[in-house]
PDB file of N, CA and C in Angstrom:
ATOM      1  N   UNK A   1     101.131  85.263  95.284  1.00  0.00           N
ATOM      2  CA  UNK A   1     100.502  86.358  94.568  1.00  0.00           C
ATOM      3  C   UNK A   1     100.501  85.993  93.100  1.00  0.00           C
ATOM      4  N   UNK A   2      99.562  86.002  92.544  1.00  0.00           N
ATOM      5  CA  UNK A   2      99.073  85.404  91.057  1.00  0.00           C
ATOM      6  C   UNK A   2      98.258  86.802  90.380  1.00  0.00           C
ATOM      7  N   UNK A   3      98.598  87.169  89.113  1.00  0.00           N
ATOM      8  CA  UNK A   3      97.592  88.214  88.505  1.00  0.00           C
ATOM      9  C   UNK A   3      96.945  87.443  87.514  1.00  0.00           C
ATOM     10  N   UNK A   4      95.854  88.005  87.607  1.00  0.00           N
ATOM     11  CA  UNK A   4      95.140  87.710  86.571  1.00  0.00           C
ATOM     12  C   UNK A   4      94.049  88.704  86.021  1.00  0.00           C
ATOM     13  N   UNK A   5      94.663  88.729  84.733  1.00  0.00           N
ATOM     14  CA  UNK A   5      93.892  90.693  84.183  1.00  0.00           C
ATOM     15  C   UNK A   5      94.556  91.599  85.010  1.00  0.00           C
ATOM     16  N   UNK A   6      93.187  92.156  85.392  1.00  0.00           N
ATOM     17  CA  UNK A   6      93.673  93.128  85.925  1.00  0.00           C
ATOM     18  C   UNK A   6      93.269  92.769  87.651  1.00  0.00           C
ATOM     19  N   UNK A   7      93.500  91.758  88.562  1.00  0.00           N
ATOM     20  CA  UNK A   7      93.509  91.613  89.647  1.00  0.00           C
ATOM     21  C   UNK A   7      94.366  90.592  89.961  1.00  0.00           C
ATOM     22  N   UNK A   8      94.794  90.971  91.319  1.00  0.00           N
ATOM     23  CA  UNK A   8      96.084  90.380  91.982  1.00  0.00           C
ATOM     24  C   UNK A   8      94.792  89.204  92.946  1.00  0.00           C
ATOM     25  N   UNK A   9      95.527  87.812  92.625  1.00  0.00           N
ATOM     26  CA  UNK A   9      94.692  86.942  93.239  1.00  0.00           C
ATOM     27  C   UNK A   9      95.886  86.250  94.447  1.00  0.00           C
ATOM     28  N   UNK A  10      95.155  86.871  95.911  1.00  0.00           N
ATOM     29  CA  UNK A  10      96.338  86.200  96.994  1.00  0.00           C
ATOM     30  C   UNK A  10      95.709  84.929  97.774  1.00  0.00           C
ATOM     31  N   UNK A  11      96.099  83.863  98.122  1.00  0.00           N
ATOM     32  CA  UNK A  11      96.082  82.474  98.691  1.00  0.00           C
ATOM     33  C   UNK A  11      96.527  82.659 100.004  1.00  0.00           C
ATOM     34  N   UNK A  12      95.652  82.563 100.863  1.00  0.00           N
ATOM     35  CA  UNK A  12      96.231  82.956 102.009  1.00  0.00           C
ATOM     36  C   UNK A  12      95.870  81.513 103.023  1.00  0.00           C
ATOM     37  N   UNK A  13      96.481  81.257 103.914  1.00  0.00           N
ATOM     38  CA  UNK A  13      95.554  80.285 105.032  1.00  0.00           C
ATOM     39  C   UNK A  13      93.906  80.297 105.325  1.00  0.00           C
ATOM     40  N   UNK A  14      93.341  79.276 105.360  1.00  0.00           N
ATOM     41  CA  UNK A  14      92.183  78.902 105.832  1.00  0.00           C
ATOM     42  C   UNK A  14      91.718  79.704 106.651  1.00  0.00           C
ATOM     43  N   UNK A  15      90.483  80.634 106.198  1.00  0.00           N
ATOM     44  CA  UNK A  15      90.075  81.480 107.472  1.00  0.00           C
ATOM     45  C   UNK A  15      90.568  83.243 107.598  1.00  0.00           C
ATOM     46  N   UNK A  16      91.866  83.416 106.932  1.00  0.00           N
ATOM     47  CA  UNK A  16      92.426  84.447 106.969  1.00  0.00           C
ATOM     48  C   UNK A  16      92.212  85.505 105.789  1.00  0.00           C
ATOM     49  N   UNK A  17      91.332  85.218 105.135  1.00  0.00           N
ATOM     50  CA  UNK A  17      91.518  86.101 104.199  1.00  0.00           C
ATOM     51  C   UNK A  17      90.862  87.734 104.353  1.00  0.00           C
ATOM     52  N   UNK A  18      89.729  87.654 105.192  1.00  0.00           N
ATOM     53  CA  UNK A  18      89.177  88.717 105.466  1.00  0.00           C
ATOM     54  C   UNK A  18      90.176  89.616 106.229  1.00  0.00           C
ATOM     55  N   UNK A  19      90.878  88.862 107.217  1.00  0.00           N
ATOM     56  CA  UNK A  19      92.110  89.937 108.531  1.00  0.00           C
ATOM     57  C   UNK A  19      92.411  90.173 107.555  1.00  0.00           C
ATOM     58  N   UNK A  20      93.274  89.615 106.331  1.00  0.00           N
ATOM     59  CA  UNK A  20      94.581  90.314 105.204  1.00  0.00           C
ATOM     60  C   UNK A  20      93.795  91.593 104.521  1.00  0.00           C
ATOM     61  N   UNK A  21      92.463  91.187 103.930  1.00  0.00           N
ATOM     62  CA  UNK A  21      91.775  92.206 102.953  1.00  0.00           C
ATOM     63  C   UNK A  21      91.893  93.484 104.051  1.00  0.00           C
ATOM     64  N   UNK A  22      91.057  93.401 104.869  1.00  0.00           N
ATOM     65  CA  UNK A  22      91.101  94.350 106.285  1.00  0.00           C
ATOM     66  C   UNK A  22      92.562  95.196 106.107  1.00  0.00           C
ATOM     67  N   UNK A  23      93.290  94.796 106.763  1.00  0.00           N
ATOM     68  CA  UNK A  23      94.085  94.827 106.725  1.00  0.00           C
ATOM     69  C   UNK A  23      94.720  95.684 105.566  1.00  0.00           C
ATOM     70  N   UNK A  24      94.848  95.202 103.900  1.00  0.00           N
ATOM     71  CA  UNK A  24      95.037  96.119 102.782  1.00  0.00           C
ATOM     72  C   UNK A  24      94.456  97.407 102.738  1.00  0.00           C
ATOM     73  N   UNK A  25      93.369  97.582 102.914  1.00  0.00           N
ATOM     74  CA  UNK A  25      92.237  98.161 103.014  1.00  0.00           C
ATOM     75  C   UNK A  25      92.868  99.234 103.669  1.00  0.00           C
ATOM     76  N   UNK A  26      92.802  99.020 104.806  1.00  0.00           N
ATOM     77  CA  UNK A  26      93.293 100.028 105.871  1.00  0.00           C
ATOM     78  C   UNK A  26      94.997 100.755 105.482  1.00  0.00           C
ATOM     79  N   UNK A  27      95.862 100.408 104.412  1.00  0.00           N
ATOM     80  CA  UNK A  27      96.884 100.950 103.719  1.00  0.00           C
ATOM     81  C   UNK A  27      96.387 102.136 103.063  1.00  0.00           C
ATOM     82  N   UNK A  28      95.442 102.037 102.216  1.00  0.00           N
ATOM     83  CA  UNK A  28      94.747 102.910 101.210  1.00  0.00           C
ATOM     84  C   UNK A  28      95.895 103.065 100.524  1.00  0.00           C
ATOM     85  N   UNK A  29      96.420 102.621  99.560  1.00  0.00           N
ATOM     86  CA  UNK A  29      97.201 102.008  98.479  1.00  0.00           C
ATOM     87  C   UNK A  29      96.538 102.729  97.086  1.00  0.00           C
ATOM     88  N   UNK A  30      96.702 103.979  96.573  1.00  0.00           N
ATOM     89  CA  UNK A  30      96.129 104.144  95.742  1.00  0.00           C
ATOM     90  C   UNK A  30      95.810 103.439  94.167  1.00  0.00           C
ATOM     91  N   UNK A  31      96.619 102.595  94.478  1.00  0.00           N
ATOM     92  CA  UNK A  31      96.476 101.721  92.886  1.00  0.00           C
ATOM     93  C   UNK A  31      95.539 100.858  93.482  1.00  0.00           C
ATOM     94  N   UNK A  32      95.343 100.274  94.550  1.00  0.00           N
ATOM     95  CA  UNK A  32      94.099  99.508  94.834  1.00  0.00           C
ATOM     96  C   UNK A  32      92.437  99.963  94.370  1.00  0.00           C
ATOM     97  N   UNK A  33      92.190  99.632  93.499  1.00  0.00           N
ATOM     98  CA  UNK A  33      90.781  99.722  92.924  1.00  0.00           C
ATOM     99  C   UNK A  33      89.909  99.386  94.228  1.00  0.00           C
ATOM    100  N   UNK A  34      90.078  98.720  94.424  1.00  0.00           N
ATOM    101  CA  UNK A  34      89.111  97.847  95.590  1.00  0.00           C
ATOM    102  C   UNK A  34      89.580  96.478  96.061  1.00  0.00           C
ATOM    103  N   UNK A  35      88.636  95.430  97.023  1.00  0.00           N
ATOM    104  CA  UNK A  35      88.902  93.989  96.797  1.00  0.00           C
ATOM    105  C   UNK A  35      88.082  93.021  97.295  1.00  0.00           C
ATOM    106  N   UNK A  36      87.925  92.074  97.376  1.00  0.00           N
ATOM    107  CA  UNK A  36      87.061  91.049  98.203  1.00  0.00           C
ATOM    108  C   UNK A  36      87.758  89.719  98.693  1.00  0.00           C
ATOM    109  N   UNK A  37      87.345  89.426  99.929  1.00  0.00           N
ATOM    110  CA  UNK A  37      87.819  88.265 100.664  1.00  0.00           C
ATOM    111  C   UNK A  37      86.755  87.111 100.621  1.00  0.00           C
ATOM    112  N   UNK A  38      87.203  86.003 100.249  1.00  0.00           N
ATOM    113  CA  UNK A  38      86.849  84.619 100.612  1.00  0.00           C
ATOM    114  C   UNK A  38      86.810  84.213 102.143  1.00  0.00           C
ATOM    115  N   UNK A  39      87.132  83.278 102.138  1.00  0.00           N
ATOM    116  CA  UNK A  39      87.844  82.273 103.261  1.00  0.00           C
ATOM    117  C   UNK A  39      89.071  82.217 103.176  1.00  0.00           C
ATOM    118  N   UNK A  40      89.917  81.682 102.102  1.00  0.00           N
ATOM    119  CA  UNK A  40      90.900  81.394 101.829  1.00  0.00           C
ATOM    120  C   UNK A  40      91.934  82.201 100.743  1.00  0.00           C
ATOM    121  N   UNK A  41      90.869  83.124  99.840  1.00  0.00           N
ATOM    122  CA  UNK A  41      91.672  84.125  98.772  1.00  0.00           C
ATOM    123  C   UNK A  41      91.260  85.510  99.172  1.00  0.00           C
ATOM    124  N   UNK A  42      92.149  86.331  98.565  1.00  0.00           N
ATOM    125  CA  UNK A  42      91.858  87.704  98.760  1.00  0.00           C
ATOM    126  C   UNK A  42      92.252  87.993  97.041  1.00  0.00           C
ATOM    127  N   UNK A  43      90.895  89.079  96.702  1.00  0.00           N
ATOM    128  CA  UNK A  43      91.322  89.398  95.302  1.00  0.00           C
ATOM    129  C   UNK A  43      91.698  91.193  95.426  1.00  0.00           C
ATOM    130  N   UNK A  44      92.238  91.414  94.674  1.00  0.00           N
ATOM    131  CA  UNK A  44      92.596  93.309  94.492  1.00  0.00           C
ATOM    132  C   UNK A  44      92.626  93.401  93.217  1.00  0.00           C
ATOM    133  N   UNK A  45      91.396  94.129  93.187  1.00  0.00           N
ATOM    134  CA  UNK A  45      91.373  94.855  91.786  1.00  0.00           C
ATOM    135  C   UNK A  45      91.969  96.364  91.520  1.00  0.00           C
ATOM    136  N   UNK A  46      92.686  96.602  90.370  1.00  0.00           N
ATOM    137  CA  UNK A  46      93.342  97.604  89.490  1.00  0.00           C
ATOM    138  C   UNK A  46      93.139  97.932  88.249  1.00  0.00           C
ATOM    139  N   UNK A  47      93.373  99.539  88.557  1.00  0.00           N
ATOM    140  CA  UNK A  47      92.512  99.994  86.919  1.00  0.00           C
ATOM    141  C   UNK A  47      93.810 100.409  86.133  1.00  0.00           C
ATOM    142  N   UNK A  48      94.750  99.453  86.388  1.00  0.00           N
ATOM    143  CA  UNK A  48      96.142  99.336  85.522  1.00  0.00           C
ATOM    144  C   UNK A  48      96.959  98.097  85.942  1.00  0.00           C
ATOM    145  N   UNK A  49      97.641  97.655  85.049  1.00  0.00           N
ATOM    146  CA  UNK A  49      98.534  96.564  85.135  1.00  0.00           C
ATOM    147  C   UNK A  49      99.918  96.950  85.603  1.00  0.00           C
ATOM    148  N   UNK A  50     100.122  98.454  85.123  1.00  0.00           N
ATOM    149  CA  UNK A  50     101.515  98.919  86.244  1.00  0.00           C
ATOM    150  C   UNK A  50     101.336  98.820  87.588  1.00  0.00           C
ATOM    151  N   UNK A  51      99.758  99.255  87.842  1.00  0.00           N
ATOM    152  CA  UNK A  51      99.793  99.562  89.243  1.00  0.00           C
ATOM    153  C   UNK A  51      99.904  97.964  89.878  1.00  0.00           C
ATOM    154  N   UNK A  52      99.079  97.055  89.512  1.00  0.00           N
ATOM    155  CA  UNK A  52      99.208  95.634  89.887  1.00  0.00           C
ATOM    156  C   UNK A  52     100.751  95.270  90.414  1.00  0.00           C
ATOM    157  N   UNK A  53     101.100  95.577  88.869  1.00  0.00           N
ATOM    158  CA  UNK A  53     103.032  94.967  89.178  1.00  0.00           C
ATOM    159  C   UNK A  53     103.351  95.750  90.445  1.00  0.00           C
ATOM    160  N   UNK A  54     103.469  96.893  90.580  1.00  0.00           N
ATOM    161  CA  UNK A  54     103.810  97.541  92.394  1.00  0.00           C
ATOM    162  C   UNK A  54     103.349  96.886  93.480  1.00  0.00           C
ATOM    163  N   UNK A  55     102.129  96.841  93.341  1.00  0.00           N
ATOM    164  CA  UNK A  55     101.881  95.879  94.459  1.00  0.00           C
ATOM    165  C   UNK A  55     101.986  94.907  94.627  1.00  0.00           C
ATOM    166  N   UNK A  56     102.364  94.248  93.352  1.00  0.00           N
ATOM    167  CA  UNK A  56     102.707  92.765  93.624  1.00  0.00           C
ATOM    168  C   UNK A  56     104.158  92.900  94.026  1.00  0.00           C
ATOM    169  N   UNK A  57     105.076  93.447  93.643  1.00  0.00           N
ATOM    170  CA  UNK A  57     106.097  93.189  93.761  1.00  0.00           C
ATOM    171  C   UNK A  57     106.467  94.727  95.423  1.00  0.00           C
ATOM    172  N   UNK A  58     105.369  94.727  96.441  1.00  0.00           N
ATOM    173  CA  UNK A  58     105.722  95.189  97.216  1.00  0.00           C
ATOM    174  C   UNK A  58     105.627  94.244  98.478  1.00  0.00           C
ATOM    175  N   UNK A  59     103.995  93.809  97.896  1.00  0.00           N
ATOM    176  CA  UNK A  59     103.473  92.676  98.716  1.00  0.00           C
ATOM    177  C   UNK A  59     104.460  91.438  98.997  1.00  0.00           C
ATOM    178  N   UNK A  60     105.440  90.740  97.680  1.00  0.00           N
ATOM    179  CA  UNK A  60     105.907  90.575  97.951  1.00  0.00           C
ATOM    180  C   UNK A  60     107.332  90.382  98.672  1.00  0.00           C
ATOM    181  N   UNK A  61     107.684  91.496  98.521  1.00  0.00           N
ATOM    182  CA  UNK A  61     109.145  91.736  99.832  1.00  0.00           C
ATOM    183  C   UNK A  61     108.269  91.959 101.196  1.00  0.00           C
ATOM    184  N   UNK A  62     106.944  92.412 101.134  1.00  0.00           N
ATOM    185  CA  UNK A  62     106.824  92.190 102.619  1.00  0.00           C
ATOM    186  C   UNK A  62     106.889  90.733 103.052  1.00  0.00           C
ATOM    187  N   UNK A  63     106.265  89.797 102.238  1.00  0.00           N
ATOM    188  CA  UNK A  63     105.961  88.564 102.498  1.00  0.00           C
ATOM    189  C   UNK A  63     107.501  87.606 103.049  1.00  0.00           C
ATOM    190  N   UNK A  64     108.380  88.243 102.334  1.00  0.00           N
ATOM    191  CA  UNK A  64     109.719  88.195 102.334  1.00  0.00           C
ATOM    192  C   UNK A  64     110.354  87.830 103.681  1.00  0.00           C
ATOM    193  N   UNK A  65     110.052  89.191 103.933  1.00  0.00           N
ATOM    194  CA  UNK A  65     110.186  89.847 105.140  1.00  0.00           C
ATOM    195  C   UNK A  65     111.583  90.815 105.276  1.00  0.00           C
TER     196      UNK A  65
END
């Protein structure tokens, strides 16, 4: 998970990025502005940099596990 501005830029495996976006999407995460999937990245845009930091730092303890 990488920010940049105001969007969280995620690197995901080859192919997977749409299941993950899907996937976010379907949370309805209110700091999530929106997002778009690649192939390989998923971006999430935010209309704050607090809200970013939450999700980044939620996303990652899930990633955690």
């Amino acid at each position: 998970f990488r920010p940049a501005g105001l969007l969280l830029v995620i690197k995901t495996v080859p192919g997977s990025a749409h299941a993950i976006a899907a996937a976010l999407d379907r949370c309805h995460w209110p700091e999530v502005v929106g997002s778009i999937a690649g192939d390989d990245t998923v971006f999430l845009a935010f209309a704050e940099r607090a809200a970013l930091q939450r999700i980044r730092q939620r996303l990652a303890r899930l990633a955690r596990g």
